[in-house]
Protein backbone atom coordinates (compact mmCIF):
# COMPACT_ATOMS: atom_id res chain seq x y z
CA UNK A 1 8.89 4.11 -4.67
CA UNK A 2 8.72 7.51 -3.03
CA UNK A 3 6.05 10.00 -3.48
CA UNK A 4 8.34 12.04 -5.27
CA UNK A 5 8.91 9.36 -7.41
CA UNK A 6 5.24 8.47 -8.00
CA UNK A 7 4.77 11.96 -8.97
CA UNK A 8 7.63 12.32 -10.89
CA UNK A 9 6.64 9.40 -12.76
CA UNK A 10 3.18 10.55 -13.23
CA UNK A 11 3.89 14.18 -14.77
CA UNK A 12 6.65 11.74 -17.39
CA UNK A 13 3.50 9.71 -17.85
CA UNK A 14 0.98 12.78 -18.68
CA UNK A 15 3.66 14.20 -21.06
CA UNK A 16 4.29 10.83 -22.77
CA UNK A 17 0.37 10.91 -23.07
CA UNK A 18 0.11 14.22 -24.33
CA UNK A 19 3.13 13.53 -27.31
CA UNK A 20 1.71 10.34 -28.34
CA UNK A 21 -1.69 12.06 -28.80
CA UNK A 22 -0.08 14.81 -31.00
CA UNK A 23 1.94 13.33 -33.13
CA UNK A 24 -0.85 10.78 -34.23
CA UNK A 25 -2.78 14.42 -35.14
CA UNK A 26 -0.05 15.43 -37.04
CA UNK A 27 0.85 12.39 -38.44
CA UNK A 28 -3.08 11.76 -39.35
CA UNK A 29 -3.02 15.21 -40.93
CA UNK A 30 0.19 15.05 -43.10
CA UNK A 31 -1.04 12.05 -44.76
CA UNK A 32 -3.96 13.91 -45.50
CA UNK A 33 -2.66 16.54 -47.01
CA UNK A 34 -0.89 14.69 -49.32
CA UNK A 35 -3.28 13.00 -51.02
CA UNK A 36 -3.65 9.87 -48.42
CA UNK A 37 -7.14 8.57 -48.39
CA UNK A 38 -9.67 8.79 -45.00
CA UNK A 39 -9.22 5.27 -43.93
CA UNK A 40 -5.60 5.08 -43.91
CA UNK A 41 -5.46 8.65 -42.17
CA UNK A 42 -8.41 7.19 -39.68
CA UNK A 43 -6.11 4.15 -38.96
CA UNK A 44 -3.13 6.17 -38.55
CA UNK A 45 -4.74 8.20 -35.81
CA UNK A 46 -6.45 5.38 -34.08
CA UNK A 47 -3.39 3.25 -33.59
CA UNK A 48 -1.46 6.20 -31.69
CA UNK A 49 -4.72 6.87 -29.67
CA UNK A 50 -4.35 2.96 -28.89
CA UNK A 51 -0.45 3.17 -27.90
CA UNK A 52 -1.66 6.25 -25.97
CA UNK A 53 -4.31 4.26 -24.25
CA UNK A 54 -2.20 1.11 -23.79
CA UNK A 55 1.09 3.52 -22.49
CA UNK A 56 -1.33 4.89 -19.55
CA UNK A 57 -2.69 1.51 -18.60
CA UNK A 58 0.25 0.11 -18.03
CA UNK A 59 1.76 3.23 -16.16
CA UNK A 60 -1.38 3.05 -13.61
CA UNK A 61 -0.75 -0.58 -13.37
CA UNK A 62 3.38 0.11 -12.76
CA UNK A 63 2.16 2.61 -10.23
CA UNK A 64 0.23 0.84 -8.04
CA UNK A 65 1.99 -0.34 -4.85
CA UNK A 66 2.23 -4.69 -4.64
CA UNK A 67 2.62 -4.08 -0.85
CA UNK A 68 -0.76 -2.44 -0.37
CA UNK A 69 -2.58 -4.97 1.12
CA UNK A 70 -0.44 -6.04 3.42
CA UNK A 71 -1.23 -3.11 6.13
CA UNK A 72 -4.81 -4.55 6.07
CA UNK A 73 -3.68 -8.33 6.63
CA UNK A 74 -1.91 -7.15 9.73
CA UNK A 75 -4.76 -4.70 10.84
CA UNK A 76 -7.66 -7.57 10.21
CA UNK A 77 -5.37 -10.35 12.20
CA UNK A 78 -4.80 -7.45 15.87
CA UNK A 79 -8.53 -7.34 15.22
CA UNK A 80 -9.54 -10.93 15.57
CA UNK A 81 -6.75 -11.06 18.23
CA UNK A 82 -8.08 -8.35 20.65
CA UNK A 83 -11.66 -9.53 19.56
CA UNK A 84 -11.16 -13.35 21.05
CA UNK A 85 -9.77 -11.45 23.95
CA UNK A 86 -12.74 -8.98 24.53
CA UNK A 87 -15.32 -12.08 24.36
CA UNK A 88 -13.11 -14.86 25.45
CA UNK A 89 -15.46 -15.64 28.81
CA UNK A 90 -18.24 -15.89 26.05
CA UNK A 91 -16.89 -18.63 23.63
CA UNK A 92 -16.84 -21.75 24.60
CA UNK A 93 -13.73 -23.25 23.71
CA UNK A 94 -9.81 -21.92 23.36
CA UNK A 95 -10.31 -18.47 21.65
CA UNK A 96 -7.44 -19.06 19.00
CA UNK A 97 -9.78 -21.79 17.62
CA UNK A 98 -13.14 -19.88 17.53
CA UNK A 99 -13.60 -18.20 13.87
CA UNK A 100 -14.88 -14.89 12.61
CA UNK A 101 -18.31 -16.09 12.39
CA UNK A 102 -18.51 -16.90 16.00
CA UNK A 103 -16.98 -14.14 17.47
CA UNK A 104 -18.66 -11.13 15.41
CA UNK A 105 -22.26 -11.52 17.02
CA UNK A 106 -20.71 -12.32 21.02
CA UNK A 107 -19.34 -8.99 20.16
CA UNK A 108 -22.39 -7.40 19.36
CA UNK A 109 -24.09 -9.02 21.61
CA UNK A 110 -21.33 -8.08 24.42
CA UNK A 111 -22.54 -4.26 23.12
CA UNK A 112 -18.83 -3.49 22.03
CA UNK A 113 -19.39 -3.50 18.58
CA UNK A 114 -23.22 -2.64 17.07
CA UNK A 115 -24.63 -4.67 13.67
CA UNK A 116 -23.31 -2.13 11.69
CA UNK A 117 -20.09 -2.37 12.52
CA UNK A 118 -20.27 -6.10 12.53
CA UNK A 119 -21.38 -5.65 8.68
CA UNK A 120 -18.58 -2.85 7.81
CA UNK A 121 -16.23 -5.59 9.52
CA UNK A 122 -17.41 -8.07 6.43
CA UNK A 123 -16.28 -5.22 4.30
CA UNK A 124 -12.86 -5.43 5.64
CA UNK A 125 -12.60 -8.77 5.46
CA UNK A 126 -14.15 -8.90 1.75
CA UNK A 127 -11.23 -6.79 0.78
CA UNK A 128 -8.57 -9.12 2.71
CA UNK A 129 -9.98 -12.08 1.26
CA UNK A 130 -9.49 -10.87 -2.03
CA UNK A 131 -6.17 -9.92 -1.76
CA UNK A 132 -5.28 -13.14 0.23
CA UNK A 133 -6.86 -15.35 -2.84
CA UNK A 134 -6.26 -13.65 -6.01
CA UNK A 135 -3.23 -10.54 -4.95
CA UNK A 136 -3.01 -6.87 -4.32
CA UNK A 137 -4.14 -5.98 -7.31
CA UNK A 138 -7.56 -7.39 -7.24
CA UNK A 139 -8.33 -4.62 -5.25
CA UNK A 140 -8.08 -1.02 -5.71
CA UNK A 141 -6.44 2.06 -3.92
CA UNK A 142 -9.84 3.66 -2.64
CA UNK A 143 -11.07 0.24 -1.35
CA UNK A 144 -7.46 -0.46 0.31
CA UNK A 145 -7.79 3.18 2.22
CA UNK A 146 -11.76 2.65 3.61
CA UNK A 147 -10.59 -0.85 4.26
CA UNK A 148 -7.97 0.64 6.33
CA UNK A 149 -10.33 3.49 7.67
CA UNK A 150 -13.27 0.90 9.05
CA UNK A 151 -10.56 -1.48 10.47
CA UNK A 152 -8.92 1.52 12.30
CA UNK A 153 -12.22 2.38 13.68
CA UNK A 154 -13.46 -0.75 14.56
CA UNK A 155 -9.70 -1.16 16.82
CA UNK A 156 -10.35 1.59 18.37
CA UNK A 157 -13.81 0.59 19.53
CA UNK A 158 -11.88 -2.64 20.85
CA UNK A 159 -9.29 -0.51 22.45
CA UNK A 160 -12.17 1.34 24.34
CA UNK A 161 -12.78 -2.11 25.83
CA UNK A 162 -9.64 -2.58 27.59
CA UNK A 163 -8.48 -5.37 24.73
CA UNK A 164 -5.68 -3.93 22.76
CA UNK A 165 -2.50 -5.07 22.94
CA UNK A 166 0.57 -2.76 22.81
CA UNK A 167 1.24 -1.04 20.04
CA UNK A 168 3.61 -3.12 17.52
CA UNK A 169 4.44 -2.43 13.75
CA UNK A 170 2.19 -4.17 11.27
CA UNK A 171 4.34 -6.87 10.27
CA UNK A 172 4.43 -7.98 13.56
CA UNK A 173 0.41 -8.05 13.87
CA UNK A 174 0.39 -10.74 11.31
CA UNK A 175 0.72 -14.53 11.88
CA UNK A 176 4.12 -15.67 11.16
CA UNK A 177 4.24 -19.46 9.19
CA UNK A 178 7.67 -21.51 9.91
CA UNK A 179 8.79 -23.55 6.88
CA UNK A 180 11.48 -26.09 7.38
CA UNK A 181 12.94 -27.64 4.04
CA UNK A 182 14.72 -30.78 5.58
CA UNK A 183 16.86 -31.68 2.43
CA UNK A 184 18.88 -35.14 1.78
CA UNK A 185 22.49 -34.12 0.27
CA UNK A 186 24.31 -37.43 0.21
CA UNK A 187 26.10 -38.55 -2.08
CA UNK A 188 23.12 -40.43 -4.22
CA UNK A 189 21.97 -36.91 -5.14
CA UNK A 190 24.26 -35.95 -7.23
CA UNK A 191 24.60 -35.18 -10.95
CA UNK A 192 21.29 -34.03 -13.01
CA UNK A 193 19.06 -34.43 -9.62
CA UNK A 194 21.18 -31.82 -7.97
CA UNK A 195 21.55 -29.31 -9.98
CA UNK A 196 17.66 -29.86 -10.18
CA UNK A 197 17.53 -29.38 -6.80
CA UNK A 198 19.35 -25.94 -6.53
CA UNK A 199 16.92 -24.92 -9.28
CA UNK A 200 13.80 -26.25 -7.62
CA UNK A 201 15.06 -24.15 -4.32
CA UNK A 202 15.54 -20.84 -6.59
CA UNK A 203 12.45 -20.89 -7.98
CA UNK A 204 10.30 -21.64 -4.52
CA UNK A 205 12.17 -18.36 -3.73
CA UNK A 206 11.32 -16.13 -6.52
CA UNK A 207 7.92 -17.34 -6.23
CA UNK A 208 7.62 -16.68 -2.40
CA UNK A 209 9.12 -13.10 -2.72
CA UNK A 210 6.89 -12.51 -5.84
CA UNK A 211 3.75 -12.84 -3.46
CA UNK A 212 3.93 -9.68 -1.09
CA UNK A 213 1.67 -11.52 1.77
CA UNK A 214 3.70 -15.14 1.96
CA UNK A 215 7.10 -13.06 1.58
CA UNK A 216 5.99 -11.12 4.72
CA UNK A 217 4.57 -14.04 6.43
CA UNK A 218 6.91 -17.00 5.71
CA UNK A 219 10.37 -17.80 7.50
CA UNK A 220 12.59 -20.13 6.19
CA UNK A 221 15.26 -21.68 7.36
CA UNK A 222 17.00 -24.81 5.87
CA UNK A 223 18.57 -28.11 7.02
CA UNK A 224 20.23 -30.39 5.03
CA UNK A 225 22.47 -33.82 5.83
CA UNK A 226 25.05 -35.78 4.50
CA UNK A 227 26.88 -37.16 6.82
CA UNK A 228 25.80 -34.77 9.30
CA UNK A 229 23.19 -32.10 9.57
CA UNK A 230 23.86 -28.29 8.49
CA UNK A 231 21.42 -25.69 9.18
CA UNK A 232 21.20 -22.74 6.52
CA UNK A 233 20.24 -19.15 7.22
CA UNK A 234 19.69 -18.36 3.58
CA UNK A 235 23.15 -19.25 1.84
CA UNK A 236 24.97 -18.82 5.19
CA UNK A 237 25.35 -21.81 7.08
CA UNK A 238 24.79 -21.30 10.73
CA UNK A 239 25.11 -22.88 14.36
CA UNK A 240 21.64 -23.78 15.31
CA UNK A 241 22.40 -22.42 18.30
CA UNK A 242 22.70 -19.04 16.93
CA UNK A 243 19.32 -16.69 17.90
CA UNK A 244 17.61 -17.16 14.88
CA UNK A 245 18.39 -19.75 12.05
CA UNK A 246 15.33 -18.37 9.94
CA UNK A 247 14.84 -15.89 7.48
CA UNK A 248 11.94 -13.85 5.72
CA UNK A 249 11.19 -15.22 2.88
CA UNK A 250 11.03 -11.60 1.38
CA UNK A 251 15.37 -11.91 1.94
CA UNK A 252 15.66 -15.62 1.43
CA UNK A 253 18.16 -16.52 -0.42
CA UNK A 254 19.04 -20.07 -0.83
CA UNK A 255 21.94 -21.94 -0.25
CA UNK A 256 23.94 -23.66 -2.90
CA UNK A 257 23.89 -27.23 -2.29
CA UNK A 258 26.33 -29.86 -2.63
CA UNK A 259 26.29 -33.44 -2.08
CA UNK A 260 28.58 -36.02 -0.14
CA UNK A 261 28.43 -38.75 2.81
CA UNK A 262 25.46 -40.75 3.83
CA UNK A 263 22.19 -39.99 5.10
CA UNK A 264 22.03 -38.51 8.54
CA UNK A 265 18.60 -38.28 8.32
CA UNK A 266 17.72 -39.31 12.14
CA UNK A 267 20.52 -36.02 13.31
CA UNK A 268 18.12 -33.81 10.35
CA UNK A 269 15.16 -34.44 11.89
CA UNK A 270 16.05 -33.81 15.33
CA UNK A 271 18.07 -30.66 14.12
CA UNK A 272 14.85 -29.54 12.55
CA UNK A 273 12.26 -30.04 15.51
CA UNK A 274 14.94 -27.95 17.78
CA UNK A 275 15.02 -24.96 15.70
CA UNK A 276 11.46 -25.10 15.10
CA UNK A 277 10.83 -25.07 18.90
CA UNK A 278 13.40 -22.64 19.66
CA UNK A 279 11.97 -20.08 17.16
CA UNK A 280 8.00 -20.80 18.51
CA UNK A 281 9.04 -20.04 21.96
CA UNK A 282 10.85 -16.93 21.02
CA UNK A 283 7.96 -15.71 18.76
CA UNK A 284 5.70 -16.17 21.56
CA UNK A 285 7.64 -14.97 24.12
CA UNK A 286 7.24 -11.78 22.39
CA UNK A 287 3.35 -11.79 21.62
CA UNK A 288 3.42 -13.02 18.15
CA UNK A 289 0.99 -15.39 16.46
CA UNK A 290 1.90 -18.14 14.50
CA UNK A 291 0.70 -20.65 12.31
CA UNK A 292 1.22 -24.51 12.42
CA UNK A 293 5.24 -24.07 11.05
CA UNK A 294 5.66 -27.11 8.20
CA UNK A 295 8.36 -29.34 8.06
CA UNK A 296 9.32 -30.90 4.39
CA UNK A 297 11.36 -34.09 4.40
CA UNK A 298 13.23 -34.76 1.09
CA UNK A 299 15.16 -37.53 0.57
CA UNK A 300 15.81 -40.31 -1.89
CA UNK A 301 17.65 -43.06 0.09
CA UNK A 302 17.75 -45.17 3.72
CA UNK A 303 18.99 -43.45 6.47
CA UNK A 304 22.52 -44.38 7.81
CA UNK A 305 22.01 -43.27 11.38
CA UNK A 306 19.98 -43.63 14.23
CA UNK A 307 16.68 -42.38 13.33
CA UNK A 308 13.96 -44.08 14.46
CA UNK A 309 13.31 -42.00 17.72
CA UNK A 310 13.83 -38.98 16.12
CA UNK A 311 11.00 -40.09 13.27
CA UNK A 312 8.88 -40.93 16.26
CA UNK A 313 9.36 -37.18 17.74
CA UNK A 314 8.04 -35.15 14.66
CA UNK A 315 5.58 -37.83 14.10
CA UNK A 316 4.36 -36.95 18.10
CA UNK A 317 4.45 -33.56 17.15
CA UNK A 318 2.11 -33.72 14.49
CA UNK A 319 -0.41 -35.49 15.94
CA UNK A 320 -0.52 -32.54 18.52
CA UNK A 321 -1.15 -30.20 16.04
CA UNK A 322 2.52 -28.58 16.96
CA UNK A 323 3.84 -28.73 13.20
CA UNK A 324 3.13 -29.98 9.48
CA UNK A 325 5.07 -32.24 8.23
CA UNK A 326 5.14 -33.21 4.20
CA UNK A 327 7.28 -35.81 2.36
CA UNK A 328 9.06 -36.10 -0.33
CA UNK A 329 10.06 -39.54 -1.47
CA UNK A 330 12.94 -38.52 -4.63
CA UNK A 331 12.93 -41.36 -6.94
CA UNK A 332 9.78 -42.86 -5.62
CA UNK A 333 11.40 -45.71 -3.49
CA UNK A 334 8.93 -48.02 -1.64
CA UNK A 335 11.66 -48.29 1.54
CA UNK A 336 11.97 -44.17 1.29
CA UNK A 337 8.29 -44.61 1.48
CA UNK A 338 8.22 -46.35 4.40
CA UNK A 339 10.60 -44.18 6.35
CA UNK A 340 8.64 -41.04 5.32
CA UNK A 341 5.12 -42.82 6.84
CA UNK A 342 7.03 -43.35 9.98
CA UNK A 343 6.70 -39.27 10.28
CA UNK A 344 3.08 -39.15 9.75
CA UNK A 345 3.16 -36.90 6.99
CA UNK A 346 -0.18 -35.10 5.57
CA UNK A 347 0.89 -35.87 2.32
CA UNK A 348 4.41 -37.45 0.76
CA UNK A 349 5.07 -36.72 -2.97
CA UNK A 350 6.26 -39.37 -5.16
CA UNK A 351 8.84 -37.52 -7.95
CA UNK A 352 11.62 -38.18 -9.61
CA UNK A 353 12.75 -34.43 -9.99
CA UNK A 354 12.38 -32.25 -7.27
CA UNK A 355 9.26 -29.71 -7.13
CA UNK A 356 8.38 -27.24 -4.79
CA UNK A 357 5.46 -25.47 -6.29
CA UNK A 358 3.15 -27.57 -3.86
CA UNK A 359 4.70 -25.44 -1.27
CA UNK A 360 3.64 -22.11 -2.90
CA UNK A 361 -0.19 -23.58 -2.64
CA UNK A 362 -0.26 -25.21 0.44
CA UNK A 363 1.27 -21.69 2.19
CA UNK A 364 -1.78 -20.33 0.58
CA UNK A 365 -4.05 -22.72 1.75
CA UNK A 366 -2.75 -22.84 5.13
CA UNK A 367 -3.57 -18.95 5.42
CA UNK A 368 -6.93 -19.30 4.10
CA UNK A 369 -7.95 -22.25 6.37
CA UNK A 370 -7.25 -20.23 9.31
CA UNK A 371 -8.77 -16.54 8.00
């Protein structure tokens, strides 16, 4: 929405206000007049004042901007970036592991920041919490814009230093979180469980896009094998060797799946761990910071190729931290079991209908583990 249209809708709103309001007086008066007793001419007039109050509620609740916070994710996460980088000879360790906690006082005590700004810092991070845990609209307007007026000072102290990096938009400050759904489409899924599936993918994107700070943090792209593996750039099927198989989750829109063939499930998972790789390196290459990307393996039969060594890849990669990986074993199959534990997963989930809404939580929890 414009400012023109904000104020626009504002002036509607006042007038809408001020109608409401009057009518209820004239209506209260009328029945007055004509003989109506005080209590139903009290109600009368209290019941517009209460549409009146409800009506500008909601319009200050319409008005407020869902994308608010995000500015201060992306501000808060250059800060702790060029902060590990102004005291990185201090820390002990690899800065991207040290937290807030430990970096705020070898800042003050490295005299680029002073206690108070360590404590306004808190503030800023107070208000990025609580949009993190509970939305954009657990916070207000004013707190949003000295959020944003502390964090801008504090960069510039940082900048001062000799620790800012170059100037990039604020979607690009923020971590970026890979998510690779690795879906079985042979010819066993079929019927009821596929049309469950499509449904289960549609709904992990409306609920992605209908939380401002995953749909500008996740990218999704999606594999999926029958007979052989197909990678998805939201419903468009793509090479993997094109430049970017992945999409924000803010413009993801699924593909419509359809099953046939066996279970190339060995060719999926190496498919998978390429892309993934491909798309770290590139995000690097260009300064960005990531999160661990998560890889989620759904399947409900035995694999039909070669795909052992391929299991034992992703299963390498997690133990050195480079991905996630989850399972999902569809019909709850003790074999499919045993395939997924091959992986290493953190967790597999035993269903019988597919389910994504653990996704939607563990994105969350993901971000908050690291902030």
């Amino acid at each position: 929405m414009t400012a023109r249209d904000r104020t626009s809708s504002r002036r509607f709103g006042r007038r809408a206000l001020f109608f409401i309001v009057l009518i209820s007086i004239i209506g209260a008066a009328l029945l007055f007049t004509n003989g109506v007793g005080w209590p139903m001419t009290l109600t009368t007039f209290i019941s517009g004042l209460t549409a009146a109050i409800g009506l500008d509620f909601t319009r200050q609740s319409s008005s407020q901007d869902p994308h608010r916070g995000v500015e201060i994710m992306g501000l808060v996460a250059l800060i702790e970036e060029n902060a590990r980088t102004a005291v990185s000879s201090r820390l002990q360790g690899e800065p991207d592991d040290q937290t807030v906690s430990t970096i705020t006082p070898a800042l003050v005590a490295e005299g680029i920041w002073t206690s108070e700004d360590a404590n306004e810092f808190r503030r800023v991070l107070r208000v990025r919490n609580s949009i993190a845990h509970s939305g954009p609209r657990s916070v207000t307007e004013k707190e949003v814009r000295e959020a944003k007026k502390i964090a801008d000072g504090l960069l510039a102290k940082l900048d001062r230093n000799g620790t800012s990096a170059a100037p990039i938009s604020i979607n690009e400050r923020m971590p970026t979180i890979l998510l690779v759904l690795c879906i079985d489409t042979s010819a066993s899924i079929e019927g009821p469980r596929l049309n469950r599936l499509n449904e289960a993918l549609n709904e992990l994107a409306h609920s992605l896009q209908s939380v401002p700070l995953l749909a500008n943090l996740v990218e999704i792209s999606t594999v999926t094998f029958g007979s052989r593996p197909q990678v998805w750039r939201g419903d468009q099927e793509v090479s993997e060797e094109v430049e970017n198989p992945f999409l924000a989750a803010a413009e993801y829109l699924p593909p419509t799946l359809f099953s046939a063939g066996s279970t190339s499930l060995g060719g999926a998972l190496r498919t998978a761990n390429r892309i993934i790789d491909a798309r770290v390196k590139f995000l690097r290459s260009r300064g960005r910071r990531l999160y661990r990307p998560q890889l989620w393996v759904v399947t409900d039969g035995l694999p039909t190729d070669e795909w052992e060594a391929a299991a034992d890849e992703i299963a390498a990669a997690q133990e050195m931290r480079k991905i996630v990986v989850y399972g999902v074993n569809l019909g709850r199959d003790e074999r499919v079991r045993n395939v997924l534990d091959r992986l290493l997963p953190r967790h597999i989930y035993e269903v019988e209908e597919v389910d994504f809404s653990p996704i939607l939580s563990i994105l969350t929890d993901s971000i908050k583990s690291i902030w």
